[in-house]
N, C-alpha and C. Protein backbone atom coordinates (compact mmCIF):
# COMPACT_ATOMS: atom_id res chain seq x y z
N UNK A 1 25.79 -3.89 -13.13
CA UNK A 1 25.63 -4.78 -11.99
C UNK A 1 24.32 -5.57 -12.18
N UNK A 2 24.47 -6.86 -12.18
CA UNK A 2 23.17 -7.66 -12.01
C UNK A 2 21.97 -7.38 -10.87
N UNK A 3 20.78 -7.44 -11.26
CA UNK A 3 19.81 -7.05 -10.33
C UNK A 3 18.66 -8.63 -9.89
N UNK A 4 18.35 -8.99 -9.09
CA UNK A 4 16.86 -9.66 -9.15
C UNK A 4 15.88 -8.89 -7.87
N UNK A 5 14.66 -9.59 -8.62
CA UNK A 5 13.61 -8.99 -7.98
C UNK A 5 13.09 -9.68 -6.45
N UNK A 6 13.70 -8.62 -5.66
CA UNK A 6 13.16 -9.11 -4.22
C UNK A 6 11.89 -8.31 -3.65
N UNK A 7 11.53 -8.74 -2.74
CA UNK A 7 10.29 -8.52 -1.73
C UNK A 7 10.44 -8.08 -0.54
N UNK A 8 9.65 -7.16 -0.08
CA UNK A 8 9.15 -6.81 1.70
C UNK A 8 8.06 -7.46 1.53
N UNK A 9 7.38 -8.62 3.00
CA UNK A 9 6.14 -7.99 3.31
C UNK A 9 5.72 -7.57 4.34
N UNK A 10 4.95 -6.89 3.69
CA UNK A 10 4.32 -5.51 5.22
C UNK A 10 3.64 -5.61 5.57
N UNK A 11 2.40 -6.34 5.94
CA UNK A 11 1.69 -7.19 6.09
C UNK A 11 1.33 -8.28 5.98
N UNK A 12 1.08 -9.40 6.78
CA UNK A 12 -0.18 -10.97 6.60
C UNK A 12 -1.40 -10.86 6.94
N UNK A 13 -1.48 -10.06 7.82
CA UNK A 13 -2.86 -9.79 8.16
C UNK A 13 -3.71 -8.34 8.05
N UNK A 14 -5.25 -8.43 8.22
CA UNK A 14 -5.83 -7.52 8.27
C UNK A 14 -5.72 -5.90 8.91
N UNK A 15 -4.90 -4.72 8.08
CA UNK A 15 -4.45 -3.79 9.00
C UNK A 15 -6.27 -2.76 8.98
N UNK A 16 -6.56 -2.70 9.37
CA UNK A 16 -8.22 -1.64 9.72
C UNK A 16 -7.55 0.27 9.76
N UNK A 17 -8.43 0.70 9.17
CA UNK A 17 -8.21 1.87 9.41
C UNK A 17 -8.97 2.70 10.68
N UNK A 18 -8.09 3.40 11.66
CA UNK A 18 -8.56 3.93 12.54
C UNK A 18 -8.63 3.13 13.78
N UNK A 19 -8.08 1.62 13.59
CA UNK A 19 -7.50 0.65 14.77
C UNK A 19 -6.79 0.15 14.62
N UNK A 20 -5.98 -0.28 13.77
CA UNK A 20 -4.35 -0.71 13.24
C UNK A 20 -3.65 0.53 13.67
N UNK A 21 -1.94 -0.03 13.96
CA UNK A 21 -1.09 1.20 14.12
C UNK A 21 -1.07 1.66 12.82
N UNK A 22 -0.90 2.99 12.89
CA UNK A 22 -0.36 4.08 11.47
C UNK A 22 0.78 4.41 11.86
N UNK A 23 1.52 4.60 10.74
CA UNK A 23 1.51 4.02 9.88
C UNK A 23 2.35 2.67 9.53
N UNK A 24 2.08 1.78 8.86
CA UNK A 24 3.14 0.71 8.50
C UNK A 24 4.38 0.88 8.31
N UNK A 25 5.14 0.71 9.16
CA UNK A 25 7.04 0.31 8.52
C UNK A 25 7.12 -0.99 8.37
N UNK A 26 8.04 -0.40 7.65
CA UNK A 26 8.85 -1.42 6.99
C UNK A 26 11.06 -1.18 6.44
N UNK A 27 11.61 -1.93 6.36
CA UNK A 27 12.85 -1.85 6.38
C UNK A 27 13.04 -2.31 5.15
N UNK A 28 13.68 -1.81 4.16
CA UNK A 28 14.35 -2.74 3.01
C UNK A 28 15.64 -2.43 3.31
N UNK A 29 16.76 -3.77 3.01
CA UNK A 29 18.05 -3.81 2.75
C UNK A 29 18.79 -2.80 2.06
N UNK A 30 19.77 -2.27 2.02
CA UNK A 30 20.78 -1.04 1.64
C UNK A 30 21.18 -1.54 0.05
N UNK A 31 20.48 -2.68 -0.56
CA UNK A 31 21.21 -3.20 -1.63
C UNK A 31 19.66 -3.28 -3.23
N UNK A 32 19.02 -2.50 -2.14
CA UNK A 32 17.63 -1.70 -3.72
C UNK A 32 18.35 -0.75 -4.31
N UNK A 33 17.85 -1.43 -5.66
CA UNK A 33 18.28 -0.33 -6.85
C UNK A 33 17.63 0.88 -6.58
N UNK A 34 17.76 1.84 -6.22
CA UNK A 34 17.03 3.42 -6.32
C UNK A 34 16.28 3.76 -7.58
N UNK A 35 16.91 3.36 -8.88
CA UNK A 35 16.51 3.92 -9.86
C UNK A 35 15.55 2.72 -10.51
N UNK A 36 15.37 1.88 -10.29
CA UNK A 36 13.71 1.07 -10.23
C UNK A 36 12.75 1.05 -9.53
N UNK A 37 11.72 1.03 -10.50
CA UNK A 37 10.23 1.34 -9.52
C UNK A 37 10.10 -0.27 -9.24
N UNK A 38 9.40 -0.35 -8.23
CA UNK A 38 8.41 -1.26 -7.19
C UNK A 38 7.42 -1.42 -7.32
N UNK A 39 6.77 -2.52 -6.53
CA UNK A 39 5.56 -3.19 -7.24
C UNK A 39 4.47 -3.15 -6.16
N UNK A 40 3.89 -2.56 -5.59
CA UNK A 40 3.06 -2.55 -4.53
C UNK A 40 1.35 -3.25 -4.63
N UNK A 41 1.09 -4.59 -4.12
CA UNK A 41 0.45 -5.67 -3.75
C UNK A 41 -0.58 -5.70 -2.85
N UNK A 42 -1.71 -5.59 -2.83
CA UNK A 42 -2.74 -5.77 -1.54
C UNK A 42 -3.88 -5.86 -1.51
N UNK A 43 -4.41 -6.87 -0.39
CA UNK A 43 -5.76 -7.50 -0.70
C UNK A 43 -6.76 -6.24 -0.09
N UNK A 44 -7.85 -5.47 -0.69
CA UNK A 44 -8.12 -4.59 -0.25
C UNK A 44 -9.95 -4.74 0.11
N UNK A 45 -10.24 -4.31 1.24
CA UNK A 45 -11.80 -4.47 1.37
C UNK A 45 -12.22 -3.56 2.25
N UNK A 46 -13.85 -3.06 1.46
CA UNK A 46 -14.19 -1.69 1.76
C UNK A 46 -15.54 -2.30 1.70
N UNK A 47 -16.19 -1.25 2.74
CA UNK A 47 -17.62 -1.43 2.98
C UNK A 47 -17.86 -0.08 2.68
N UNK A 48 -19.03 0.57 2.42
CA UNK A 48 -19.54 2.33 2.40
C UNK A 48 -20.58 2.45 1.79
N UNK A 49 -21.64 3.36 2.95
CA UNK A 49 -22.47 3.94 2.03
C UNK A 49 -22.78 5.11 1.35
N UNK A 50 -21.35 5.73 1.73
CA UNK A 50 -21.43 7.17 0.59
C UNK A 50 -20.54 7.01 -0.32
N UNK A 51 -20.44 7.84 -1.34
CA UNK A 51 -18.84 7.87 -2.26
C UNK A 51 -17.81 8.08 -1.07
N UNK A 52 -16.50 7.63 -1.80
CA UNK A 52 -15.50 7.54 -0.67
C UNK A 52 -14.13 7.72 -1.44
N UNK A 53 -13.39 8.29 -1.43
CA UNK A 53 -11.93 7.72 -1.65
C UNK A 53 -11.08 7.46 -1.07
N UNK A 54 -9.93 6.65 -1.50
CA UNK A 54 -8.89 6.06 -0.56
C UNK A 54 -7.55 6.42 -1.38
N UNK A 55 -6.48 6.77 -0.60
CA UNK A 55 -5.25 6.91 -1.03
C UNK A 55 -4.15 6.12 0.10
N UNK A 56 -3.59 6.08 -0.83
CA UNK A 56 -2.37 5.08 -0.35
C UNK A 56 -1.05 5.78 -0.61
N UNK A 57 0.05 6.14 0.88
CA UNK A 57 0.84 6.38 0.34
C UNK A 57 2.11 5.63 0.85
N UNK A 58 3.54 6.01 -0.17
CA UNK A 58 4.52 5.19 0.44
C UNK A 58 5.32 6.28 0.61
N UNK A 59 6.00 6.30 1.86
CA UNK A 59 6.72 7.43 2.01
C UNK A 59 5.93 8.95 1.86
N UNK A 60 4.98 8.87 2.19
CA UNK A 60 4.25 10.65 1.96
C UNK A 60 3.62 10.66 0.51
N UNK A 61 4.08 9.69 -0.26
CA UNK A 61 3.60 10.32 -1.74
C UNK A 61 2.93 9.12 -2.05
N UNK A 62 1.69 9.44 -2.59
CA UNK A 62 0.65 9.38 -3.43
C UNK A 62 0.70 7.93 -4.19
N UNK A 63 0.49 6.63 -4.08
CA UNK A 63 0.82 5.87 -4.93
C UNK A 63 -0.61 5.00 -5.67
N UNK A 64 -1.19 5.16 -5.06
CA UNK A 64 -2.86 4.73 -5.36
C UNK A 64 -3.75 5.58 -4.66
N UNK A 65 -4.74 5.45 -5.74
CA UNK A 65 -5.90 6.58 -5.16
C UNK A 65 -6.91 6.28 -6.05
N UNK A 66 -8.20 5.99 -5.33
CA UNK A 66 -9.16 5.95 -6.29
C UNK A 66 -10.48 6.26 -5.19
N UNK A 67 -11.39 6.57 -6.36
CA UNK A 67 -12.76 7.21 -5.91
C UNK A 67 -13.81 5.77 -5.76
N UNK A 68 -14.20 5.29 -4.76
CA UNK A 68 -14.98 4.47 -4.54
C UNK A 68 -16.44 4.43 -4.60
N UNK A 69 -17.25 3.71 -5.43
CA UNK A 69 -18.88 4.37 -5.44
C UNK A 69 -18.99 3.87 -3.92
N UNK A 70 -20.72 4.40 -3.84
CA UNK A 70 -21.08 3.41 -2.45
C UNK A 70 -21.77 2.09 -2.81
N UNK A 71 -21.04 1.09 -2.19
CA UNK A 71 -21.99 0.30 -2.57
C UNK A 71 -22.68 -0.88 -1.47
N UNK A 72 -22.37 -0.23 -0.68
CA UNK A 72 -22.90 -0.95 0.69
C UNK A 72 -22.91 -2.41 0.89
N UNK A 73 -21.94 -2.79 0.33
CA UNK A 73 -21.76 -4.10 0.52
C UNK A 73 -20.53 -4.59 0.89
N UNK A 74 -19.78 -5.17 1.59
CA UNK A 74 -18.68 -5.55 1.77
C UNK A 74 -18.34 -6.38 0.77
N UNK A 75 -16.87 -5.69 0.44
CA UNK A 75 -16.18 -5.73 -1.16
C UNK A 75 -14.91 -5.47 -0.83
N UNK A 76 -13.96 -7.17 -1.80
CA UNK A 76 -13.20 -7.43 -1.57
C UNK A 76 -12.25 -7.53 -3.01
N UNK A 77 -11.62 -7.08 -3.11
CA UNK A 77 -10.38 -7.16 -4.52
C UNK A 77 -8.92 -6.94 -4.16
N UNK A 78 -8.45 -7.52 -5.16
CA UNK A 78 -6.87 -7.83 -4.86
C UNK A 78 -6.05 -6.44 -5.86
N UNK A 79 -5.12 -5.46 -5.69
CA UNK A 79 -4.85 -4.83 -6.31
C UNK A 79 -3.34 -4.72 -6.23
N UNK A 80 -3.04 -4.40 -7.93
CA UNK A 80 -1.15 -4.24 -8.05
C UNK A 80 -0.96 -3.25 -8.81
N UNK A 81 0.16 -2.48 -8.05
CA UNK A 81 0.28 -0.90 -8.44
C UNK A 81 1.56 -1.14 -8.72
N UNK A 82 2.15 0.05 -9.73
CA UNK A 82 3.45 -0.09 -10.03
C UNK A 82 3.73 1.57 -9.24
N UNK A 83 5.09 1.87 -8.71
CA UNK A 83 5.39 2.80 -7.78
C UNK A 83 6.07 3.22 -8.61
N UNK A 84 6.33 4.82 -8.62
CA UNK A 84 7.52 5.71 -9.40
C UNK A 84 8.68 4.80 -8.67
N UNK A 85 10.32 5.36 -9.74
CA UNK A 85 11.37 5.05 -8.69
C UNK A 85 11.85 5.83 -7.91
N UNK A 86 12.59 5.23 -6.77
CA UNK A 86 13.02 6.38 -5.65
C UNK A 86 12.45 5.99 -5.02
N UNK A 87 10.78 5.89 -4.69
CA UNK A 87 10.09 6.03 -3.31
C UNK A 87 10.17 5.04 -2.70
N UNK A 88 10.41 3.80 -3.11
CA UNK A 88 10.97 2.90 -1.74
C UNK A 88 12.69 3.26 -1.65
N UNK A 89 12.85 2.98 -0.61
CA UNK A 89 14.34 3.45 -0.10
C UNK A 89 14.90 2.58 0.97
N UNK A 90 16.41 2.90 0.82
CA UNK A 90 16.82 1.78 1.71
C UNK A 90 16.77 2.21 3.72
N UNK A 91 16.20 0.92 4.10
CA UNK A 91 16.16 1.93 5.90
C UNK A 91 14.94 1.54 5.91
N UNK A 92 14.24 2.77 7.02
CA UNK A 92 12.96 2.49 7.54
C UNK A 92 11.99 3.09 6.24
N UNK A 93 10.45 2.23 5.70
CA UNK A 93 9.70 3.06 4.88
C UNK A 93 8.57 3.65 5.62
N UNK A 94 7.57 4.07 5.18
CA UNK A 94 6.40 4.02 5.57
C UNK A 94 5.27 4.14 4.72
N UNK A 95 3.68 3.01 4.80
CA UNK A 95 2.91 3.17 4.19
C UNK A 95 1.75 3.54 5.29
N UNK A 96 1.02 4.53 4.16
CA UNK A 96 -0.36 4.86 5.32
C UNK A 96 -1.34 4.79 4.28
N UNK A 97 -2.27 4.14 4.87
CA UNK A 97 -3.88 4.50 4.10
C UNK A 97 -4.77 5.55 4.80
N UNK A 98 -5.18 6.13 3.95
CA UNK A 98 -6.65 7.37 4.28
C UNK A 98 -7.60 6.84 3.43
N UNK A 99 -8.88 7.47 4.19
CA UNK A 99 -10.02 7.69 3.36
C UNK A 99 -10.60 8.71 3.64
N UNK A 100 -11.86 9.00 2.86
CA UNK A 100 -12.32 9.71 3.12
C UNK A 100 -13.98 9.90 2.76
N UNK A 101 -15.14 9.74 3.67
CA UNK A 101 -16.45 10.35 2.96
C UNK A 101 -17.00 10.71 4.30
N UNK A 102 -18.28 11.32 3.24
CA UNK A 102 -19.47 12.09 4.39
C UNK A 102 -20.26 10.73 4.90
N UNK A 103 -19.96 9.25 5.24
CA UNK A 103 -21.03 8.61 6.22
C UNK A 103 -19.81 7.33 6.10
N UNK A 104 -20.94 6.54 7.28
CA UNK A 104 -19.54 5.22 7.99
C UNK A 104 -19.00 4.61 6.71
N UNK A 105 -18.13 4.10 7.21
CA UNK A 105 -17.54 3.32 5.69
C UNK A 105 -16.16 2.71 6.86
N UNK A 106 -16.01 1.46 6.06
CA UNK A 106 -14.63 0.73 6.79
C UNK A 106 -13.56 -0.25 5.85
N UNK A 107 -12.26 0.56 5.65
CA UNK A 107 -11.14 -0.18 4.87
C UNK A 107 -10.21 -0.73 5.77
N UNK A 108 -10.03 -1.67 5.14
CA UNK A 108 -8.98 -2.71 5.71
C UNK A 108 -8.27 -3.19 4.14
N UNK A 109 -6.95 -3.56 4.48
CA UNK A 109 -5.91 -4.00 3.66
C UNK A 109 -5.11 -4.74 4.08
N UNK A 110 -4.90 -6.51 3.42
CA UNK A 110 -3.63 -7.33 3.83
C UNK A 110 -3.55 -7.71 3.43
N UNK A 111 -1.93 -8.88 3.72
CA UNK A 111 -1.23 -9.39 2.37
C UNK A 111 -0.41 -8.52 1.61
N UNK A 112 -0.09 -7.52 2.30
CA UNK A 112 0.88 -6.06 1.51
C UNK A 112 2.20 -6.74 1.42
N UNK A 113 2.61 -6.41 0.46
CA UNK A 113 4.02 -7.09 -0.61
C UNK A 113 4.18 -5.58 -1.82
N UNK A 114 5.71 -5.26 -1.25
CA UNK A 114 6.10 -4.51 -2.10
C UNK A 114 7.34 -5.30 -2.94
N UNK A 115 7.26 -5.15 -3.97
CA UNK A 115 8.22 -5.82 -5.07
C UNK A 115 9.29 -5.20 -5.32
N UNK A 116 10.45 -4.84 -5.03
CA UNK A 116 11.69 -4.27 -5.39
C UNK A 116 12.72 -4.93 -6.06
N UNK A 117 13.75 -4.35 -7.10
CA UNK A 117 14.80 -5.00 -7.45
C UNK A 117 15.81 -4.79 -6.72
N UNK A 118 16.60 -5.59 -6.72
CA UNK A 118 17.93 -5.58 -5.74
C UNK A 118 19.22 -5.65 -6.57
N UNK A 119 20.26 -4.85 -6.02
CA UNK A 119 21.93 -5.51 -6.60
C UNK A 119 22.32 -6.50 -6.05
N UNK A 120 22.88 -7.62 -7.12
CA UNK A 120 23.60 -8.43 -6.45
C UNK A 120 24.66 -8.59 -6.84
């Protein structure tokens, strides 16, 4: 069966952690390939002055994660992850961000675009 590559997006704007709803849904169509991975997209910006990490997941599992120095500056980068297959699914999804350190620190993420292939 022929496939092309379609899109959710799950965001346009700025979601904040700890004042945005948690977690993000989202719906993809009944017509994603299951057995291709996805492309997960997002403009990401972090302020902190301790070490910090952040994980990202889709559906419960784990899809980015990284250890952040501190660098007390508000810091902005664009990042593209490739997702195992399976974890986007057809129906309702869900993405959540965490973080985590010992002093203030503030993530925000937008512009979220997950990349899926589709049957057509």
């Amino acid at each position: 069966m022929p496939r092309v590559a379609d899109y959710s997006i799950l965001a346009d704007e700025w979601w904040t952690e700890g004042l945005s709803p948690d977690p993000i849904t989202f719906t993809i169509p009944d017509n994603i390939n299951k057995d291709s991975r996805s492309i997960l997209g997002f403009k990401f910006r972090y302020w902190n002055e301790a070490e910090m990490t952040v994980t990202i997941r889709l559906n419960s599992v784990s899809v980015w994660h990284w250890r952040v120095p501190a660098t007390g500056d508000l810091t902005n980068r664009y990042i593209q992850e490739v997702c195992d297959k399976g974890l986007a699914v057809p129906g309702t999804n869900r993405l959540t961000v965490e973080s985590d350190s010992g002093d203030f620190r503030y993530v925000g993420v937008s512009d979220i675009v997950l990349w899926w292939q589709a049957d057509i």
